[in-house]
N, C-alpha and C. Protein backbone atom coordinates (compact mmCIF):
# COMPACT_ATOMS: atom_id res chain seq x y z
N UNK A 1 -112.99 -222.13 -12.51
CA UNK A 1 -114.12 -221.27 -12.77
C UNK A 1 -113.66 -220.14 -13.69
N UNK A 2 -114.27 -219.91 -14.62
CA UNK A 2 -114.22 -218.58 -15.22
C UNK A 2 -114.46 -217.43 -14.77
N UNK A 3 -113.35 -216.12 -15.42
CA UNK A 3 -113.34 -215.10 -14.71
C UNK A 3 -114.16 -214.68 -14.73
N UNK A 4 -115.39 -214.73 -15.90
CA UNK A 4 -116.71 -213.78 -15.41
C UNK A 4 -117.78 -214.44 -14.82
N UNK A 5 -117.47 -215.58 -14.58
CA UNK A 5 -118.79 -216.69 -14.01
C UNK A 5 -118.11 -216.16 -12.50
N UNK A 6 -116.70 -216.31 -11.77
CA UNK A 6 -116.24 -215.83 -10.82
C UNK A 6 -116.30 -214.29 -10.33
N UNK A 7 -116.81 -213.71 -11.04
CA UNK A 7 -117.16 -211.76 -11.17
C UNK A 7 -118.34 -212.41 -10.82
N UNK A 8 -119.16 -212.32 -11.40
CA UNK A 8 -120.69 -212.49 -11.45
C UNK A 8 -120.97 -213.43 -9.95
N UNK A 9 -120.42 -214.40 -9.76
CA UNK A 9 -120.72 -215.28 -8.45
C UNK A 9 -120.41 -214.87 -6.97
N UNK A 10 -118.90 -213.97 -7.38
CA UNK A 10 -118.59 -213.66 -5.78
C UNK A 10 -118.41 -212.61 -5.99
N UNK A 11 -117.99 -211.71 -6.62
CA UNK A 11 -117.35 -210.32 -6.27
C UNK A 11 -119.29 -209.53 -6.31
N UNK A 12 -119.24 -209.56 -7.31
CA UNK A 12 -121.00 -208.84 -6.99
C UNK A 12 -121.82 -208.48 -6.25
N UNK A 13 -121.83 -209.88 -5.64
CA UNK A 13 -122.50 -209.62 -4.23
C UNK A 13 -121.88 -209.65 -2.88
N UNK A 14 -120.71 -209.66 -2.85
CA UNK A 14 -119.72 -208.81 -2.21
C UNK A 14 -119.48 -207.26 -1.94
N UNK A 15 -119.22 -206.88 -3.49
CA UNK A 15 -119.67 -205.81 -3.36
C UNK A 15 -120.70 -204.95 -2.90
N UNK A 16 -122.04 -205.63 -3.62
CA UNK A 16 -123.09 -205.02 -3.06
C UNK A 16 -123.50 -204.88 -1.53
N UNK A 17 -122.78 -206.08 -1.16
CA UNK A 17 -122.89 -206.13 0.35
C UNK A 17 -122.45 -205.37 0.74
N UNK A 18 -121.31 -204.98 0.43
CA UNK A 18 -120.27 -203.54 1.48
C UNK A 18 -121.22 -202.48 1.27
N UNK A 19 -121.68 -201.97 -0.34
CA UNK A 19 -121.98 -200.62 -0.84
C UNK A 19 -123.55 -200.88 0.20
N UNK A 20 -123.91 -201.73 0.17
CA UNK A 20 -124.93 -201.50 0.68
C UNK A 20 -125.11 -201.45 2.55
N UNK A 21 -124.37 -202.07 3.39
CA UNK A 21 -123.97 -202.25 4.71
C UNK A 21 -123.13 -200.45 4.78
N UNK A 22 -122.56 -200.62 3.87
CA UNK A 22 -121.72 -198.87 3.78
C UNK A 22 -122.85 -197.92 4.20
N UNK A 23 -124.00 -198.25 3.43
CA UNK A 23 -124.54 -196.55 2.87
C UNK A 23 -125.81 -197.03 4.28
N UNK A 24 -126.53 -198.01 4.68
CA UNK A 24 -126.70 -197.83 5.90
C UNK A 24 -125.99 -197.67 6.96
N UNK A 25 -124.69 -198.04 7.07
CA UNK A 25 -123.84 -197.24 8.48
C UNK A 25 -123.24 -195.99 8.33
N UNK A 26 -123.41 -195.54 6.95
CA UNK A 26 -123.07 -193.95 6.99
C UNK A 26 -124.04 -193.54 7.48
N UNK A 27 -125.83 -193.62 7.55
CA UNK A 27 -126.88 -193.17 7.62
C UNK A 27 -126.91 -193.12 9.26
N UNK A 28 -126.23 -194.40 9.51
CA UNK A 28 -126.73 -194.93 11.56
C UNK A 28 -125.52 -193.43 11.97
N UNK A 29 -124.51 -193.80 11.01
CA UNK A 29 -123.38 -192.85 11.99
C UNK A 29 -123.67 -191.60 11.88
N UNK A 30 -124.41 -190.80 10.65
CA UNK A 30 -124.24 -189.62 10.63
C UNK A 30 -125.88 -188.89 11.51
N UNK A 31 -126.28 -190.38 12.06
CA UNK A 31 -127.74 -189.28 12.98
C UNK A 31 -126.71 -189.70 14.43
N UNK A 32 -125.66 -190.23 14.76
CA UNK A 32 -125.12 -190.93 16.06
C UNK A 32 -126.25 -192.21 16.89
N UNK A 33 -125.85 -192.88 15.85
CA UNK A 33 -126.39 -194.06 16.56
C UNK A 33 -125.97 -194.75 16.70
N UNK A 34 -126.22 -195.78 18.00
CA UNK A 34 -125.00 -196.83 18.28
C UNK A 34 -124.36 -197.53 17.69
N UNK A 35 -124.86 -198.46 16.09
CA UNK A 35 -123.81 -199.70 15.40
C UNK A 35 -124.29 -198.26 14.41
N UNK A 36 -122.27 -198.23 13.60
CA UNK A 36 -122.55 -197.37 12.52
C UNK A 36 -122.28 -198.42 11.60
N UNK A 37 -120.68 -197.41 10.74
CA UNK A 37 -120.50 -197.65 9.36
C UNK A 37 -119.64 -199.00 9.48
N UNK A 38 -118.80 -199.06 10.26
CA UNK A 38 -117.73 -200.03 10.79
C UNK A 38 -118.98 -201.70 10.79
N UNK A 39 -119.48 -201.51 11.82
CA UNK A 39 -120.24 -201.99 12.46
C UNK A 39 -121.38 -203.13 11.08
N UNK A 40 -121.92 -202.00 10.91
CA UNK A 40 -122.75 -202.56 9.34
C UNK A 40 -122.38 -203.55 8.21
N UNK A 41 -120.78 -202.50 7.82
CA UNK A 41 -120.41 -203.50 6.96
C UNK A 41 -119.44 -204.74 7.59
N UNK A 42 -119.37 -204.90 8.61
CA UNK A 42 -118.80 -206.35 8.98
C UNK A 42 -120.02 -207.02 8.53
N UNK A 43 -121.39 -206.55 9.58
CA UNK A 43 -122.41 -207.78 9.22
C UNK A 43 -122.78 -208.15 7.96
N UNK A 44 -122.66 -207.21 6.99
CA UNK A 44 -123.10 -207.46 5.93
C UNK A 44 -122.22 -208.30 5.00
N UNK A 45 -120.79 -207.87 5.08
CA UNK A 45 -120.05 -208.26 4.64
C UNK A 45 -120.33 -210.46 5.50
N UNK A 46 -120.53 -210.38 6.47
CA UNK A 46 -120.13 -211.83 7.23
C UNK A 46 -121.45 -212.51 6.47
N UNK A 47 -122.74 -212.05 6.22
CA UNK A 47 -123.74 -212.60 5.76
C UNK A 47 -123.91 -213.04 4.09
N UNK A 48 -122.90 -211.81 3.79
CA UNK A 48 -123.03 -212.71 1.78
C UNK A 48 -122.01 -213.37 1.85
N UNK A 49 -120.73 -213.35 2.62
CA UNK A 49 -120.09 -214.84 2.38
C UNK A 49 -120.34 -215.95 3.40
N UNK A 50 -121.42 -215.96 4.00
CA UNK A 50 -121.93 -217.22 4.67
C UNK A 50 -123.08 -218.10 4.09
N UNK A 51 -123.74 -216.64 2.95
CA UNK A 51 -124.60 -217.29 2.02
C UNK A 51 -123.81 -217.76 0.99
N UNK A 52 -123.20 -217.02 0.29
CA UNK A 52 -122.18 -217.67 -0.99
C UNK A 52 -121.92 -219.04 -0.56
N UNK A 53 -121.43 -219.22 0.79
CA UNK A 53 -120.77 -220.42 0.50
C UNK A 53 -121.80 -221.44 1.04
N UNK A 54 -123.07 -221.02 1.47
CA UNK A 54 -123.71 -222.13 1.95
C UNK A 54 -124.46 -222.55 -0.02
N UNK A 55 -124.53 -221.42 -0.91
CA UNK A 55 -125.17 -221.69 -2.35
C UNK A 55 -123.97 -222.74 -3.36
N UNK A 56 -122.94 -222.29 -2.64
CA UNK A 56 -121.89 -223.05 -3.47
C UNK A 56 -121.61 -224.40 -2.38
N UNK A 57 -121.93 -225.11 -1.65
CA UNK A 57 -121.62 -225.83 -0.74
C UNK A 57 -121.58 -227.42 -1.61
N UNK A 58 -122.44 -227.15 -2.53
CA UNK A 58 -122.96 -228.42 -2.90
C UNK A 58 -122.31 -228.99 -3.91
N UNK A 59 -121.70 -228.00 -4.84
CA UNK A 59 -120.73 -227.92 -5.68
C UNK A 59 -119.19 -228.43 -5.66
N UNK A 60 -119.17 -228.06 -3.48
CA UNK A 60 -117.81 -227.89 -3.15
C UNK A 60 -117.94 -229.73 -2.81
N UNK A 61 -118.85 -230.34 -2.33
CA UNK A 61 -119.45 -231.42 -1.82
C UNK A 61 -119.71 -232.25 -2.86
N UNK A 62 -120.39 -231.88 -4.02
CA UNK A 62 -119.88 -232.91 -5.28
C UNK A 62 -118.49 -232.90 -5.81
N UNK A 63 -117.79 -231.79 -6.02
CA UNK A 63 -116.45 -232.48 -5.84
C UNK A 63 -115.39 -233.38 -5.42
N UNK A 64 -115.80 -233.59 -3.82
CA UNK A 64 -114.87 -234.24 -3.06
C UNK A 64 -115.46 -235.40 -3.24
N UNK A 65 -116.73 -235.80 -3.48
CA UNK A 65 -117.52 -237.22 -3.44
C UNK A 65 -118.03 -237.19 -4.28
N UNK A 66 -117.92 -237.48 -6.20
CA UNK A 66 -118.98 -237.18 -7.05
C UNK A 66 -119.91 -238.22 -6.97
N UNK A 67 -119.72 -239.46 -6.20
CA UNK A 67 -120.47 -240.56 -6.52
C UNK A 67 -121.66 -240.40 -5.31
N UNK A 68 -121.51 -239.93 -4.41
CA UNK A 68 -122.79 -239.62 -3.57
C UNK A 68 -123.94 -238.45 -4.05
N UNK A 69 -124.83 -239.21 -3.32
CA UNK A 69 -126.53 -238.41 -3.26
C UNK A 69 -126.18 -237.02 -2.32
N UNK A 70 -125.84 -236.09 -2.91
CA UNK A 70 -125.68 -234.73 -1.63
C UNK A 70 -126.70 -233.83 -1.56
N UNK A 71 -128.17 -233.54 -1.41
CA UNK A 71 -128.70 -232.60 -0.49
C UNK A 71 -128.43 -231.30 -0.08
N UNK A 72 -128.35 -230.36 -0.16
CA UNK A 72 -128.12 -229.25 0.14
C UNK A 72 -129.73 -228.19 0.54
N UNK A 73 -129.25 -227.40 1.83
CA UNK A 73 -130.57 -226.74 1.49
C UNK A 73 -130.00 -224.99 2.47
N UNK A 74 -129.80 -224.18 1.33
CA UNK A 74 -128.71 -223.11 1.76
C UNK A 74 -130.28 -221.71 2.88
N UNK A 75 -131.65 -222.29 2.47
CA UNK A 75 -132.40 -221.00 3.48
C UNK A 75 -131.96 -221.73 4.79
N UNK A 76 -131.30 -222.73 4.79
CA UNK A 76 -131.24 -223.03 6.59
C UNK A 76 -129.98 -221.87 7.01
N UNK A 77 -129.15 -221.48 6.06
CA UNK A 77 -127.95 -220.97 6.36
C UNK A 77 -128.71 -219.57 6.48
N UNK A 78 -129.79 -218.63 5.83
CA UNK A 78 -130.09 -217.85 5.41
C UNK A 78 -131.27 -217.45 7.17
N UNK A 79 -131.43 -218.70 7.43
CA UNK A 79 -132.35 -218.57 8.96
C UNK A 79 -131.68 -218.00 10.33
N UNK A 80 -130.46 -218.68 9.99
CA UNK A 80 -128.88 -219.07 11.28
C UNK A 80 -129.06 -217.48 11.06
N UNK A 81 -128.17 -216.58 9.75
CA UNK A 81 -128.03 -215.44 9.35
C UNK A 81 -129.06 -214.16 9.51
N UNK A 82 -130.40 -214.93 9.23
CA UNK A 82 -131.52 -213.96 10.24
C UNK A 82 -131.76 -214.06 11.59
N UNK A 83 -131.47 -214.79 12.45
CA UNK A 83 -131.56 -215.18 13.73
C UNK A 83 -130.61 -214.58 14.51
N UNK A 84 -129.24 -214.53 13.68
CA UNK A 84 -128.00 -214.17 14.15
C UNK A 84 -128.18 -212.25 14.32
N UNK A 85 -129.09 -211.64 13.17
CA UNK A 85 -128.88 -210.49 13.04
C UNK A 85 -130.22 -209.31 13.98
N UNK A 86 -130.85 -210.78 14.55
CA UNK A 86 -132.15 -210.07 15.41
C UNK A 86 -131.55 -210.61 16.50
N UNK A 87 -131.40 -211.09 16.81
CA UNK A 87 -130.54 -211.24 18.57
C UNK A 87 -129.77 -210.17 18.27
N UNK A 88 -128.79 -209.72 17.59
CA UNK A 88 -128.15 -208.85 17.58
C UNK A 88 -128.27 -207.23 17.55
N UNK A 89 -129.41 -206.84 17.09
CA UNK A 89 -130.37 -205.93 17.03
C UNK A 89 -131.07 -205.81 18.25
N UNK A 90 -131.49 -207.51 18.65
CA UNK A 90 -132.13 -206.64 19.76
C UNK A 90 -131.68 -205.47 20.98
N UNK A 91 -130.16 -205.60 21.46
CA UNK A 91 -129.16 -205.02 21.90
C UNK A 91 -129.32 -203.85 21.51
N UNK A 92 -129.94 -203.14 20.66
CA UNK A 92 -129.39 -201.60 19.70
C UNK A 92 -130.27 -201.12 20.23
């Protein structure tokens, strides 16, 4: 992969994930609320690389088998990841 197709694919929204999981758990921590800054950016951070790799899955899956029919369908990963983060909420 190329370095800016590899910038652009993973680090980006990586990033954005932290800066953004960051600047809501600075917000939870600085009124004292139970999940802060710590807290935030794990989830956020665990959710863009569970999406990344469910968007790149198919890619990783035509590789190993180019001669098969592969299917992919990454909102199922994106459901698991909302499901995962309201059970988890509900707790707060």
């Amino acid at each position: 992969m190329a370095d800016a197709a590899w910038l652009e694919t993973v680090v980006l929204p990586i990033a954005g994930a932290l800066i953004a999981g960051g600047l809501i758990g600075f917000e939870r921590e600085w009124r004292g609320r139970a999940a802060g800054f710590r807290t935030h950016i794990l989830v956020s951070l665990a959710s863009c690389l569970l999406m990344l790799a469910a968007m790149t899955q198919a890619d990783w899956a035509f590789r190993a088998l180019p001669n098969e029919n592969i299917v992919t369908d990454p909102t199922r990963m994106a459901h698991g990841v909302l499901t995962g983060i309201g059970f988890l909420c509900a707790g707060v």
